[in-house]
PDB file of N, CA and C in Angstrom:
ATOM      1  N   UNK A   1     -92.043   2.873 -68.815  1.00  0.00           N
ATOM      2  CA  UNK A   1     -91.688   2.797 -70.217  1.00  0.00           C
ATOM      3  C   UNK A   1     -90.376   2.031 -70.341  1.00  0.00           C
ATOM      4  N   UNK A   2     -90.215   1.117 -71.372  1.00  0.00           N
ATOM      5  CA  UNK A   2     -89.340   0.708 -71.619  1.00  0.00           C
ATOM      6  C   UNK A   2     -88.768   1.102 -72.709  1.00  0.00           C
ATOM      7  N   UNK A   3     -86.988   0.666 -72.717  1.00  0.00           N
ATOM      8  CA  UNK A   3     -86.082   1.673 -73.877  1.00  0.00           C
ATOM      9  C   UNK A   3     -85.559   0.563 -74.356  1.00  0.00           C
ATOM     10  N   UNK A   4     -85.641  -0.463 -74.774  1.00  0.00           N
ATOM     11  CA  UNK A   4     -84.940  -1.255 -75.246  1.00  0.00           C
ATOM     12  C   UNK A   4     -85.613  -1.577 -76.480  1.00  0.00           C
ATOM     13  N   UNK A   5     -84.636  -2.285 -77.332  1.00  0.00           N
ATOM     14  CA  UNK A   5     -85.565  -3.019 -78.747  1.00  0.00           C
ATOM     15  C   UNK A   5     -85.757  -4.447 -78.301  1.00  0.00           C
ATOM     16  N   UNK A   6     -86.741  -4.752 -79.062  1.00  0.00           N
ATOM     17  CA  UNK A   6     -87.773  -6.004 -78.968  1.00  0.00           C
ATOM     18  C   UNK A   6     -86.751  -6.968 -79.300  1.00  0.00           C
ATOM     19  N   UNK A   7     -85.585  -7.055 -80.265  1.00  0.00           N
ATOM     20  CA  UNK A   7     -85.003  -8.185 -80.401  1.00  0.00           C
ATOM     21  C   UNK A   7     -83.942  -8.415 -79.333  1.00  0.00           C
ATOM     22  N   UNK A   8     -83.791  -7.804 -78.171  1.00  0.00           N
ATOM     23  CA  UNK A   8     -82.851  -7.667 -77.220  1.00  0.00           C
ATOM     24  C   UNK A   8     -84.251  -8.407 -75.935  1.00  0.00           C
ATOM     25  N   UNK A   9     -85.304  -8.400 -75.958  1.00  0.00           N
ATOM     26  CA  UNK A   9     -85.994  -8.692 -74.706  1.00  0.00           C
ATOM     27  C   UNK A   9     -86.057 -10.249 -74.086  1.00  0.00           C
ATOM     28  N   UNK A  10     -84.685 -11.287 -74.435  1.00  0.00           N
ATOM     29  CA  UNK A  10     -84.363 -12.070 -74.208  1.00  0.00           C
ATOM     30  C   UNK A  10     -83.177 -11.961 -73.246  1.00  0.00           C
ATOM     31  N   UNK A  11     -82.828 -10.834 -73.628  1.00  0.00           N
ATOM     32  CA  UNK A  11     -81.273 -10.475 -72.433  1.00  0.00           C
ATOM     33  C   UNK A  11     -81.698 -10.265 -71.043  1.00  0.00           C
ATOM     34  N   UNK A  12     -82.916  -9.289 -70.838  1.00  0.00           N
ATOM     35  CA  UNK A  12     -83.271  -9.433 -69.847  1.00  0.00           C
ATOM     36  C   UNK A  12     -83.059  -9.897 -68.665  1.00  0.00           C
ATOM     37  N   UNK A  13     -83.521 -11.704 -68.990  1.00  0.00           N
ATOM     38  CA  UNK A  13     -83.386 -12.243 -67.773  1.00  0.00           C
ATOM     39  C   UNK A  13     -81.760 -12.466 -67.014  1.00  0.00           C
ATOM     40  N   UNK A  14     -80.954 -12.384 -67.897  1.00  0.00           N
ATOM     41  CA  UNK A  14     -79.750 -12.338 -67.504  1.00  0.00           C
ATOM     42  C   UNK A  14     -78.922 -11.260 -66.639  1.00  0.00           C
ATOM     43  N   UNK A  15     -79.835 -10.070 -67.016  1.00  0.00           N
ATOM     44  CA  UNK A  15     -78.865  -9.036 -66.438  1.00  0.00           C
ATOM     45  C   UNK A  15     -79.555  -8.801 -65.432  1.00  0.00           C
ATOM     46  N   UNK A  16     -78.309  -8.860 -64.090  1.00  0.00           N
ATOM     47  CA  UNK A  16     -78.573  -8.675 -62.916  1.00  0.00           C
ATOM     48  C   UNK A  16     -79.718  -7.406 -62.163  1.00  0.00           C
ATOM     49  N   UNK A  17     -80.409  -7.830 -62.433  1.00  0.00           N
ATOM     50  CA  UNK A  17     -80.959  -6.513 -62.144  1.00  0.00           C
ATOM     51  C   UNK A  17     -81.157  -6.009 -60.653  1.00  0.00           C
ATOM     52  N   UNK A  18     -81.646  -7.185 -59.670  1.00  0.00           N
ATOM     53  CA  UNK A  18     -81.646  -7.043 -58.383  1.00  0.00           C
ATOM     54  C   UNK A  18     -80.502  -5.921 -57.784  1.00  0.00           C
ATOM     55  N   UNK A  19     -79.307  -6.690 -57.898  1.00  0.00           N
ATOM     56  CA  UNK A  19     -77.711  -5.791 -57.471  1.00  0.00           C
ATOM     57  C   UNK A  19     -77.649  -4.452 -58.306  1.00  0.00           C
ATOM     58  N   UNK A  20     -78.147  -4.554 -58.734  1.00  0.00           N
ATOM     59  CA  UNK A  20     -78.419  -2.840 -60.080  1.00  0.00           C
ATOM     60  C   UNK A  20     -78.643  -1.793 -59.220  1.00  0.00           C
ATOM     61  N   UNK A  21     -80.292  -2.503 -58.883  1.00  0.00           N
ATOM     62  CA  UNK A  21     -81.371  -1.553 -58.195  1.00  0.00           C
ATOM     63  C   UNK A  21     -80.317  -1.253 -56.756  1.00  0.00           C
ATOM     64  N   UNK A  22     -80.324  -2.070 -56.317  1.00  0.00           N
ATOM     65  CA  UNK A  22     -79.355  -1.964 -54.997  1.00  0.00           C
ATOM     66  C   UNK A  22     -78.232  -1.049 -54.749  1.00  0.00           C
ATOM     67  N   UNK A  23     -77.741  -1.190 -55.709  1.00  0.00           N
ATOM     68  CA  UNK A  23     -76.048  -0.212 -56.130  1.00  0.00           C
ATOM     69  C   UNK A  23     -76.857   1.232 -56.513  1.00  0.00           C
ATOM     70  N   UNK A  24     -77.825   1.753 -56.981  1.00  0.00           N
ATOM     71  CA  UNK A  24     -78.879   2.740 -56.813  1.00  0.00           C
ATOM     72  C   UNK A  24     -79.486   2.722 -56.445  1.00  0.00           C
ATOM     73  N   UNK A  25     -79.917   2.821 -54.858  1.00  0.00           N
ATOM     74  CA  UNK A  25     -80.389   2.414 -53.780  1.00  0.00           C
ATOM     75  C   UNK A  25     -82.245   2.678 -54.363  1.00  0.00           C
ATOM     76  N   UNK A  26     -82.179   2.150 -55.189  1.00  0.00           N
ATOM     77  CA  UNK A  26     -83.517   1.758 -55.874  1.00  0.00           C
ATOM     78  C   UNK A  26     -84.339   0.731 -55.143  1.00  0.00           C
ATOM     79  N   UNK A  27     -86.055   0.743 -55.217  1.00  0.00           N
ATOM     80  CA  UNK A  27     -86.458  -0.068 -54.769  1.00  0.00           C
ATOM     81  C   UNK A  27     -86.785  -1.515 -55.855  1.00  0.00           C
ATOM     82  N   UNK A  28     -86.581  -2.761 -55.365  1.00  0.00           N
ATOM     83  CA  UNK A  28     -86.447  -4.020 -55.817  1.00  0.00           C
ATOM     84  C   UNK A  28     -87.997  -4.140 -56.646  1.00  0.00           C
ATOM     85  N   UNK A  29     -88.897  -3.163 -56.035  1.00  0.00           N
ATOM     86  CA  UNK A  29     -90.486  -3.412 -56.861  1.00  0.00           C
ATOM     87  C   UNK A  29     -90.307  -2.875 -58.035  1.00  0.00           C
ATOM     88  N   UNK A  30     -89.241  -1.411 -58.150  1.00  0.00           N
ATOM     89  CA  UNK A  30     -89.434  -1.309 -59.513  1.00  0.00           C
ATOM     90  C   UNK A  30     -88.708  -2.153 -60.722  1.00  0.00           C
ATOM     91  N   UNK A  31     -89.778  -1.686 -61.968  1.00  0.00           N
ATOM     92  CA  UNK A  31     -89.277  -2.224 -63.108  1.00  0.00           C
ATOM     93  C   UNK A  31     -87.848  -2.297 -63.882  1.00  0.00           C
ATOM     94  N   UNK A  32     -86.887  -3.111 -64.315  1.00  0.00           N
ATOM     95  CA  UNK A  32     -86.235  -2.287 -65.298  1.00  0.00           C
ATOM     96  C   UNK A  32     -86.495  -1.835 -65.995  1.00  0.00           C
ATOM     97  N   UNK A  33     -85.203  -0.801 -66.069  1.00  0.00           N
ATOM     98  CA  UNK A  33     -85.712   0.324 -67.279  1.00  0.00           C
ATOM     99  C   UNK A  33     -84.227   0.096 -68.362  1.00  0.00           C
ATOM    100  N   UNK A  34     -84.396   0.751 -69.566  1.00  0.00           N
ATOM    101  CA  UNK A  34     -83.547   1.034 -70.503  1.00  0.00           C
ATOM    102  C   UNK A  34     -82.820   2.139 -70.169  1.00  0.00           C
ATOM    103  N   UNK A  35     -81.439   1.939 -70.705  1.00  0.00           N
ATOM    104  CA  UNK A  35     -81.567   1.374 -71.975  1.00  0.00           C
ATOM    105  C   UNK A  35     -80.912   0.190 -71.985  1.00  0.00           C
ATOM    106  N   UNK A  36     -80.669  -0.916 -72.793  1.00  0.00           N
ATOM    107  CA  UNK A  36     -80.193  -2.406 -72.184  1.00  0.00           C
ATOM    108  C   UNK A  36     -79.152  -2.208 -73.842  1.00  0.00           C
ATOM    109  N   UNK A  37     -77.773  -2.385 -73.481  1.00  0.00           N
ATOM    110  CA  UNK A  37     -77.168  -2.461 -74.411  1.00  0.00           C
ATOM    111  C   UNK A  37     -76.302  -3.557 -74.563  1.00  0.00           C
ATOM    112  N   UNK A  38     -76.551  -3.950 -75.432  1.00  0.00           N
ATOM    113  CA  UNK A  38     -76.108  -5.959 -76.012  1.00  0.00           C
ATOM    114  C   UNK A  38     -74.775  -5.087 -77.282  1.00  0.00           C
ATOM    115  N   UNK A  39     -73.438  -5.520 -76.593  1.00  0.00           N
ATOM    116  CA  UNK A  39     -72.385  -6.064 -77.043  1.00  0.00           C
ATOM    117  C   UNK A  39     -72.106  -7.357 -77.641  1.00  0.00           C
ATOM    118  N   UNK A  40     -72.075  -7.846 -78.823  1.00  0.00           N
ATOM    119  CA  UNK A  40     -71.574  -8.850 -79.026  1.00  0.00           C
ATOM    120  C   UNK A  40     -70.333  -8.831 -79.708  1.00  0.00           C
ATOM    121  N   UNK A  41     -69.437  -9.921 -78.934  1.00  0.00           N
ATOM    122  CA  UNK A  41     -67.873  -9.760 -78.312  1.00  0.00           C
ATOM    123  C   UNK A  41     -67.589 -10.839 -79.039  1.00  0.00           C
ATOM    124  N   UNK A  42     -66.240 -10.766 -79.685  1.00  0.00           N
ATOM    125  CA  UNK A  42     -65.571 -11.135 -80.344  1.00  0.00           C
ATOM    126  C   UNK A  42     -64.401 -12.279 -79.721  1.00  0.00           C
ATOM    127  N   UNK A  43     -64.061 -11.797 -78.653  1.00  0.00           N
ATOM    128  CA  UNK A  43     -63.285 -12.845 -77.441  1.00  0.00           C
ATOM    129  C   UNK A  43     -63.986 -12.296 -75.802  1.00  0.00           C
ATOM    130  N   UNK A  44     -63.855 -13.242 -75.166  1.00  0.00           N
ATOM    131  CA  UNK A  44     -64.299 -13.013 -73.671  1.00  0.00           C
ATOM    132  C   UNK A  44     -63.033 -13.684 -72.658  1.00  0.00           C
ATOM    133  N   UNK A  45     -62.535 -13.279 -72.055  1.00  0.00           N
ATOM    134  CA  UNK A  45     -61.563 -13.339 -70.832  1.00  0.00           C
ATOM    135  C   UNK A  45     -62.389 -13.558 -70.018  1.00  0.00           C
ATOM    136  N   UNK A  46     -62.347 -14.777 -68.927  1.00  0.00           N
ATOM    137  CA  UNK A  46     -63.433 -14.826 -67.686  1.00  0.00           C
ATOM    138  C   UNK A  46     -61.706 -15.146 -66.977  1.00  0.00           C
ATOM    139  N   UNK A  47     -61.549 -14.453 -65.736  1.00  0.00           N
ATOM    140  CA  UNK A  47     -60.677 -14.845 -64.733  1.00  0.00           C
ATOM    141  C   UNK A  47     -61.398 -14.695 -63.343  1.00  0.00           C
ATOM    142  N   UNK A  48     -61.057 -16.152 -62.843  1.00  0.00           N
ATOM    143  CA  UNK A  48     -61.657 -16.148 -61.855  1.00  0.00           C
ATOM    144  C   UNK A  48     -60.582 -17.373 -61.324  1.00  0.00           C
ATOM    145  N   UNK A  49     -59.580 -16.565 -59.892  1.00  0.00           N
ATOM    146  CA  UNK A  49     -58.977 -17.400 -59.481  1.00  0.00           C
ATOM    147  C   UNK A  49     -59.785 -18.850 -58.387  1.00  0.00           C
ATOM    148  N   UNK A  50     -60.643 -18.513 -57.930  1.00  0.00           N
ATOM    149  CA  UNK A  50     -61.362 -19.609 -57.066  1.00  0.00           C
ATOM    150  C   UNK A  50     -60.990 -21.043 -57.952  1.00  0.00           C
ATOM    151  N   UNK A  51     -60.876 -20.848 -59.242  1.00  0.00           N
ATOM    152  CA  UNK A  51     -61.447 -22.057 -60.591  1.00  0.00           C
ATOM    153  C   UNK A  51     -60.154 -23.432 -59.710  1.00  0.00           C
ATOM    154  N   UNK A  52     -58.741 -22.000 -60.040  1.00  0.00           N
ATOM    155  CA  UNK A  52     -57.936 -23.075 -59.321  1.00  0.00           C
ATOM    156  C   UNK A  52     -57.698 -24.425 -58.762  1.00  0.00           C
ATOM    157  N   UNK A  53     -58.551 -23.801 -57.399  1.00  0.00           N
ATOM    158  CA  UNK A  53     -59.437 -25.061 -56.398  1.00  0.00           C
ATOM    159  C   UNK A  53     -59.699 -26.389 -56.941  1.00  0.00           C
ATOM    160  N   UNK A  54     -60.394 -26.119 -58.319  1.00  0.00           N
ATOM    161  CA  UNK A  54     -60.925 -27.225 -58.953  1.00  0.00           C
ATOM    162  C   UNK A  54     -60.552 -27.932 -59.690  1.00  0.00           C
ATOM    163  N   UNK A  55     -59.570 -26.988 -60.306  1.00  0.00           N
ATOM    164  CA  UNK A  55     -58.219 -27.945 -60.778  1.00  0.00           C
ATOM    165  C   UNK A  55     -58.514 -26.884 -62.187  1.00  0.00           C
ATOM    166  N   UNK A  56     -58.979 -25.813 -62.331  1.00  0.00           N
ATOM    167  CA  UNK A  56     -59.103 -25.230 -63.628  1.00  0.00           C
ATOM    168  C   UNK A  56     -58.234 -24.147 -63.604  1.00  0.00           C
ATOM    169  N   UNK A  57     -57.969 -24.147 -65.190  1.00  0.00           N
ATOM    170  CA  UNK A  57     -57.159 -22.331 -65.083  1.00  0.00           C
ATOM    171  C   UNK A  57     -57.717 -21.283 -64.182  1.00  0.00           C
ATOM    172  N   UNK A  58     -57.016 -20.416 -63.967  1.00  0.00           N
ATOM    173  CA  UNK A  58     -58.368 -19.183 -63.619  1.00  0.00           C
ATOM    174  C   UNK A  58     -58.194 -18.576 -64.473  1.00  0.00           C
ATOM    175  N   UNK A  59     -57.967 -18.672 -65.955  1.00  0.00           N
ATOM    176  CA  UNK A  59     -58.021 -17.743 -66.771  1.00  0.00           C
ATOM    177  C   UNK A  59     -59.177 -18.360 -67.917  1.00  0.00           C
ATOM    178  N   UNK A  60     -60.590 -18.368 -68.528  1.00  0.00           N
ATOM    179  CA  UNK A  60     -61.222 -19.181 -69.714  1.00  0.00           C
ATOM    180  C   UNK A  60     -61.570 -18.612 -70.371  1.00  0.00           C
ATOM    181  N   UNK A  61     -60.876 -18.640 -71.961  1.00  0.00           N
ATOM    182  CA  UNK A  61     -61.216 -17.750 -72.950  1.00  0.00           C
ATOM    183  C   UNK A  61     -62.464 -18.502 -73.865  1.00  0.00           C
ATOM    184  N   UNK A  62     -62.800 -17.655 -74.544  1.00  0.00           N
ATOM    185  CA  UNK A  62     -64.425 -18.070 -75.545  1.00  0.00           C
ATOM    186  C   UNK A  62     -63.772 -16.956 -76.450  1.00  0.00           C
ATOM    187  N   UNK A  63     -63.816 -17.801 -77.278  1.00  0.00           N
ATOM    188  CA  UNK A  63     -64.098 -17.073 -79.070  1.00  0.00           C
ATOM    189  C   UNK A  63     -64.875 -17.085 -79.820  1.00  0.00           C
ATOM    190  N   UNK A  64     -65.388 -16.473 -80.028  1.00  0.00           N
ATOM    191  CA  UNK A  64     -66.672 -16.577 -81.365  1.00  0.00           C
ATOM    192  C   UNK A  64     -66.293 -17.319 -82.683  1.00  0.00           C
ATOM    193  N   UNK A  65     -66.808 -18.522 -83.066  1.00  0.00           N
ATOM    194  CA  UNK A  65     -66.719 -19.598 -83.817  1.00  0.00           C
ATOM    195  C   UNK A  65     -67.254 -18.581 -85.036  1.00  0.00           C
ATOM    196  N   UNK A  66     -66.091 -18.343 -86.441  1.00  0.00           N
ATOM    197  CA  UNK A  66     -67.005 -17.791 -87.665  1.00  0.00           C
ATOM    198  C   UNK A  66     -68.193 -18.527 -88.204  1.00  0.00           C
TER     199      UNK A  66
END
């Protein structure tokens, strides 16, 4: 059974699910399950020092455009 709503069954493919099951030493055959909860965020902070390397901040903000 699934717990999620139908207008969320696009998120899906995004969320990691493999490393999920894993971190609950779950088996990889089963399904996800719900409940799948979609935040939509107002600012996002991504830090990731590796970026450096590349010549990028490691800090990249995203704002939600009104």
């Amino acid at each position: 059974m699934r717990y999620y709503h139908l207008d969320f069954a696009h998120y899906w493919p995004a969320f990691r699910r493999q490393s999920d099951h894993v971190e609950r030493s779950r088996s990889l055959d089963e399904p996800q399950s719900g409940p799948l909860v979609v935040i939509e965020a107002e600012r996002i902070v991504y830090t990731e020092h590796w970026l450096r390397r590349e010549g990028f901040s490691p800090r990249q903000f995203w704002t939600r455009t009104p």
